[in-house]
Protein backbone atom coordinates (compact mmCIF):
# COMPACT_ATOMS: atom_id res chain seq x y z
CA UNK A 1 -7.58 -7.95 -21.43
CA UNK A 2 -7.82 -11.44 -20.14
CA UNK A 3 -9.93 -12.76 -22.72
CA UNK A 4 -8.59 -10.71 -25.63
CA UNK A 5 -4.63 -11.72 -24.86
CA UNK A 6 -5.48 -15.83 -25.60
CA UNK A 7 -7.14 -15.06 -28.48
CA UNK A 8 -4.85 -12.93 -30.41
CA UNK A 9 -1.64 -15.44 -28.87
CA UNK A 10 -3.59 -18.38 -30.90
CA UNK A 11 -4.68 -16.29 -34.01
CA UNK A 12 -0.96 -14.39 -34.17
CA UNK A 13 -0.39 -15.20 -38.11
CA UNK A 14 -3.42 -12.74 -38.58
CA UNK A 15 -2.22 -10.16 -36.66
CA UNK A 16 0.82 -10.59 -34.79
CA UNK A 17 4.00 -11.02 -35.46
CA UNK A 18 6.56 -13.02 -32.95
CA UNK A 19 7.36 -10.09 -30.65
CA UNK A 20 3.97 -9.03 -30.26
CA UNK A 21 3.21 -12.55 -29.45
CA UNK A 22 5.89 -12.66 -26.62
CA UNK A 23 4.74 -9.37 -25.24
CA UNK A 24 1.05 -10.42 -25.10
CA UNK A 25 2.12 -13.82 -23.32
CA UNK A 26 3.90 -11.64 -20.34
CA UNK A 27 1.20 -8.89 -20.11
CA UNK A 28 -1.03 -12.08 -19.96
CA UNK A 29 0.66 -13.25 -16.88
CA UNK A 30 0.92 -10.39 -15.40
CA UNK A 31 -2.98 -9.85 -15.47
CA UNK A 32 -3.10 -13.27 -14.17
CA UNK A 33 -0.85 -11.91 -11.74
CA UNK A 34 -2.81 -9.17 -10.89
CA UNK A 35 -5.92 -10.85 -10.71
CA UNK A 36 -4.59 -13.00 -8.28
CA UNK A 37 -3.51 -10.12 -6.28
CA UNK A 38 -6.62 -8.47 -6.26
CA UNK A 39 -8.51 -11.62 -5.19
CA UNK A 40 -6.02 -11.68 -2.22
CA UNK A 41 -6.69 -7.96 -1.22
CA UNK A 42 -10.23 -8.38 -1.38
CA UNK A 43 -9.85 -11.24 1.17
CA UNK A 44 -8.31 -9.62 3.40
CA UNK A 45 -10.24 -6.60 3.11
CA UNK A 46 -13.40 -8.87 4.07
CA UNK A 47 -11.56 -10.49 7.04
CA UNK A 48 -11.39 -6.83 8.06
CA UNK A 49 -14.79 -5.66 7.95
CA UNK A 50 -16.12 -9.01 9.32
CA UNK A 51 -14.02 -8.54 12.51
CA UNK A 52 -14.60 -5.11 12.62
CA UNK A 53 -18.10 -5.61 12.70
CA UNK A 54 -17.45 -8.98 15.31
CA UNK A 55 -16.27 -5.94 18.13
CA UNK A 56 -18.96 -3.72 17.36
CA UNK A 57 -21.56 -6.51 18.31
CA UNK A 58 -19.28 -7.11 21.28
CA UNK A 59 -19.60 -3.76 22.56
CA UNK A 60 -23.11 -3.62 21.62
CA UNK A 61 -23.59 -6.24 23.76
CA UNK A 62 -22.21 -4.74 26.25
CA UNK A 63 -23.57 -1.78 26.26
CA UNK A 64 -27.35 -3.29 26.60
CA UNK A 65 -26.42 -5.58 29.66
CA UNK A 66 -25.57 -2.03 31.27
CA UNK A 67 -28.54 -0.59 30.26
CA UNK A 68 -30.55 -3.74 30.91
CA UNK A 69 -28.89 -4.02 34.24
CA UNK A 70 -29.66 0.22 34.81
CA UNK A 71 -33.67 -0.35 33.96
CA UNK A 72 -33.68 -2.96 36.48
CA UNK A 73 -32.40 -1.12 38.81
CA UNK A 74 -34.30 1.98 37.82
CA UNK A 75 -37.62 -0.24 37.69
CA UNK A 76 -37.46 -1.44 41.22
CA UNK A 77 -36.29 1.73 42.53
């Protein structure tokens, strides 16, 4: 749709009349629109998995200095 719109706007005396020329400019912006929206989403969607997996190292972490602290203990025992 993005590619198509620009084309047909700047070839309209072949195809298009006026109206359909107006029509094809606003469904233009709004898949500009959307695209932009979409980019945004996806952002925020990657913010979200990189901090999810941020806390999952964190508790991994923790997890091995227990364990690490419980073979020590174990080993000299």
């Amino acid at each position: 749709m993005a590619t198509i719109i620009p084309f047909v706007i700047n070839n309209e005396r072949h195809w298009a009349g006026p109206e359909t020329v107006a029509q094809l400019k606003l469904i233009g912006k709004d898949v500009a629109s959307l695209r932009d929206y979409n980019g945004q989403l996806a952002a925020e969607i990657s913010f979200l998995l990189d901090s999810t997996m941020g806390l999952i190292t964190i508790d991994e972490n923790q997890s091995m200095k227990f364990l690490g602290v419980a073979a020590q203990i174990v080993a000299f025992v």
